[in-house]
Protein backbone atom coordinates (compact mmCIF):
# COMPACT_ATOMS: atom_id res chain seq x y z
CA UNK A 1 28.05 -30.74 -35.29
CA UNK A 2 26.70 -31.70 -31.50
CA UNK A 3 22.96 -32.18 -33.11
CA UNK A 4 23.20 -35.52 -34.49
CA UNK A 5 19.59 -35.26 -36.78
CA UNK A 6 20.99 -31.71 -38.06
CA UNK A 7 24.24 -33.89 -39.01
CA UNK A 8 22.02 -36.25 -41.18
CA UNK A 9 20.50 -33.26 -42.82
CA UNK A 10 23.51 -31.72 -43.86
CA UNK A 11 25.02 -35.30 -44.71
CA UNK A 12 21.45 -36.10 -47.19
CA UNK A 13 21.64 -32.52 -48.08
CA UNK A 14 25.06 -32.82 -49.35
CA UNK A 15 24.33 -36.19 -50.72
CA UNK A 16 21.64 -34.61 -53.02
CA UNK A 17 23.72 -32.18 -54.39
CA UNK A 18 26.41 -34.60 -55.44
CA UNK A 19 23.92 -36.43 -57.50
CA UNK A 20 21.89 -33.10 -59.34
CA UNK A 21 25.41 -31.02 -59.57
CA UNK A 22 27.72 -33.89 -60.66
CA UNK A 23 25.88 -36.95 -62.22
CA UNK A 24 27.87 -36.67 -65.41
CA UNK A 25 31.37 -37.19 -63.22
CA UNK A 26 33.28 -40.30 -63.44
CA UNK A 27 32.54 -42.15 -60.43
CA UNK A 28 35.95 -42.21 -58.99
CA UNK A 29 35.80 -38.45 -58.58
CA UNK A 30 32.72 -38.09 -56.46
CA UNK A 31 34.22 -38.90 -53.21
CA UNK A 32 36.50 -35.62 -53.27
CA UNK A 33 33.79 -33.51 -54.76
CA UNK A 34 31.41 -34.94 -51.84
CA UNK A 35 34.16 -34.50 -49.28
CA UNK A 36 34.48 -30.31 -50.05
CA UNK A 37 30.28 -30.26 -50.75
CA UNK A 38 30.02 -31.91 -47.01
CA UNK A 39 32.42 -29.52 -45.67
CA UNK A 40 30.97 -26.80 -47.29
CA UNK A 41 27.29 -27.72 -46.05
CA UNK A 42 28.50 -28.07 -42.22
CA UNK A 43 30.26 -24.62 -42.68
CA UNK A 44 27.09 -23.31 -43.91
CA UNK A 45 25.64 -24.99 -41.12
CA UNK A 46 24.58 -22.56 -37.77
CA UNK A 47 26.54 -23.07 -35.27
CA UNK A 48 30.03 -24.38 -36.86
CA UNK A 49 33.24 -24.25 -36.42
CA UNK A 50 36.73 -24.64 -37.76
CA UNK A 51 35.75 -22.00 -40.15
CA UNK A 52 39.62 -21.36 -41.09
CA UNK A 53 40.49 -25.26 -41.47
CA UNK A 54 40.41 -26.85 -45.01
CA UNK A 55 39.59 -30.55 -44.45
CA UNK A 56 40.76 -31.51 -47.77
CA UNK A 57 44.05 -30.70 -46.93
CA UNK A 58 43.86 -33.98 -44.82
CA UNK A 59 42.99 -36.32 -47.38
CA UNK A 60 45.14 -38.31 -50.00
CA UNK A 61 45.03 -38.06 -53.32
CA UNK A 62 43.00 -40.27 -55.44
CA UNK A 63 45.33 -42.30 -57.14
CA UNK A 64 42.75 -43.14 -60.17
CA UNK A 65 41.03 -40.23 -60.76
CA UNK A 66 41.14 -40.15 -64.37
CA UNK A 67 39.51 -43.52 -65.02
CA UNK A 68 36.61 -44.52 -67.04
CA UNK A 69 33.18 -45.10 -65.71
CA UNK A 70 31.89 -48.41 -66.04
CA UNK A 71 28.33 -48.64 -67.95
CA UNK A 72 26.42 -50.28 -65.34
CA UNK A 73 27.87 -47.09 -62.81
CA UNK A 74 26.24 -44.84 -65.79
CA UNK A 75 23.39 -46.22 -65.60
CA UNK A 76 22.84 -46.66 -61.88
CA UNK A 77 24.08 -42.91 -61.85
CA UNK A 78 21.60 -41.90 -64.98
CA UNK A 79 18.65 -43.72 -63.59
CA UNK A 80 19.05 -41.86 -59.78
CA UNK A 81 19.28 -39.07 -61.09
CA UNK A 82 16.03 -39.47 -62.91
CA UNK A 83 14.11 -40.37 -59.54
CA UNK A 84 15.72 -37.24 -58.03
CA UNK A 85 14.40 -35.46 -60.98
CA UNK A 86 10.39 -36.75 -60.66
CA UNK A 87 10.42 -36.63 -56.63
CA UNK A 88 11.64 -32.72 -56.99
CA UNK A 89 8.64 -32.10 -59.78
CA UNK A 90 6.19 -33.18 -56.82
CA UNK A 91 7.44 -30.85 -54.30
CA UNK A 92 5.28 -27.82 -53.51
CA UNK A 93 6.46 -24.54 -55.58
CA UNK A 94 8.04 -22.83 -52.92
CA UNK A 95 9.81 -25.36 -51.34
CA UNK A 96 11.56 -27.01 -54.81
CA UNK A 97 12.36 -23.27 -55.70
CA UNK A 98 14.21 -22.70 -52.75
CA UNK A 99 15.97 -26.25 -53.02
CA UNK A 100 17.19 -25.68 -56.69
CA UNK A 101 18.32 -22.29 -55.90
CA UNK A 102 20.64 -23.79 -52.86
CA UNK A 103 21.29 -27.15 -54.26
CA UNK A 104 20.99 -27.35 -57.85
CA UNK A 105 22.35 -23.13 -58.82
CA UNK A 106 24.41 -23.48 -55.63
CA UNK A 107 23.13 -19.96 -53.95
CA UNK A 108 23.64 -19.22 -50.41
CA UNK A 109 21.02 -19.26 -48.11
CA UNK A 110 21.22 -15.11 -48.68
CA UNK A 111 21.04 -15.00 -52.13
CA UNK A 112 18.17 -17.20 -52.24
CA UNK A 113 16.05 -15.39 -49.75
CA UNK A 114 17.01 -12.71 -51.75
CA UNK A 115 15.78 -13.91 -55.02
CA UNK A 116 12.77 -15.30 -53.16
CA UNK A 117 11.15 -12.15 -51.67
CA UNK A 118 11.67 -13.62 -48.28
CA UNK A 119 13.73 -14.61 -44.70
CA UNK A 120 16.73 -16.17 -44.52
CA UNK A 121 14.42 -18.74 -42.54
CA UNK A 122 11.87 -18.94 -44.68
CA UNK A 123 14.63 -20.35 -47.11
CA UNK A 124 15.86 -23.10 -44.20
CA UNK A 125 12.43 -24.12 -43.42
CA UNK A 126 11.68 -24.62 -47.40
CA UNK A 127 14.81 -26.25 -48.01
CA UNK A 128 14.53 -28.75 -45.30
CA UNK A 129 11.20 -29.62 -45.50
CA UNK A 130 12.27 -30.34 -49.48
CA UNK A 131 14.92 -32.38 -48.33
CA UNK A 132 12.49 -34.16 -45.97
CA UNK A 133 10.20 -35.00 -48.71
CA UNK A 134 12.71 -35.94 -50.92
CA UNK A 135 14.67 -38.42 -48.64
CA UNK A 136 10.88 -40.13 -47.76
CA UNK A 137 10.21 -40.32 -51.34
CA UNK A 138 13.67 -41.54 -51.80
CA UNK A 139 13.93 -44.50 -49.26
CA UNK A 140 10.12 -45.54 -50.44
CA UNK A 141 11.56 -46.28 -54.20
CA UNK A 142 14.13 -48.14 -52.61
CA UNK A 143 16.78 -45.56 -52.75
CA UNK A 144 18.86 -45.64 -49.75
CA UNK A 145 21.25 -42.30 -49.30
């Protein structure tokens, strides 16, 4: 990505999903699943490239996958996810439909203008806007992405 606040988007955009889609994981698999999420979101991206490249091909094999979550990592995880939760309630109606469709029920940006009644860009604009909010209302409870 040349744009480099479209590469924090999609960076806080995959972020978010991470934490609604997978909160439950152990902790030592979310940096694979947020590897292929972040390479899924920049090939969803306009404009980018490298469409035929896997990029997890590239990376090594987590050597501890299969171990146990600690309970303070629970809870850390548990009690994110539960700001996530309130700061999405407070969106407007349009804009946390189209971010659960994308984000939370994993739709493409077609399928949820699809399911919305409207424009492909009608879904961008609602889902960045929602990611907007959500990262201001984020960073002001002290949550840093």
């Amino acid at each position: 990505m040349r744009d480099e606040q479209a590469a924090l988007d999609v960076v806080q955009d995959a972020m978010l999903r991470l934490a609604e889609s997978y909160g439950e994981r152990p902790g030592t698999e979310l940096p694979l699943l947020f590897q292929r999420i972040l390479q899924n979101a920049i090939r969803d991206w306009p404009g980018s490239r490298d469409e035929d490249r896997d990029p997890l091909e590239t990376l090594a094999e987590a050597g501890d996958s299969n171990a146990v979550e600690l309970p303070p990592d629970r809870l850390e995880r548990t009690q994110l996810l539960e700001i996530i939760e309130q700061e999405i309630v407070k969106l407007p109606a349009r804009q946390r439909e189209a971010f659960l469709m994308r984000y939370w029920e994993e739709l493409d940006v077609a399928e949820t203008a699809r399911a919305m009644g409207c424009s492909e860009g009608s879904v961008k604009t609602h889902c960045s806007r929602a990611a907007h909010a959500l990262a201001a209302a984020l960073k002001a409870r002290g949550v840093g992405l």
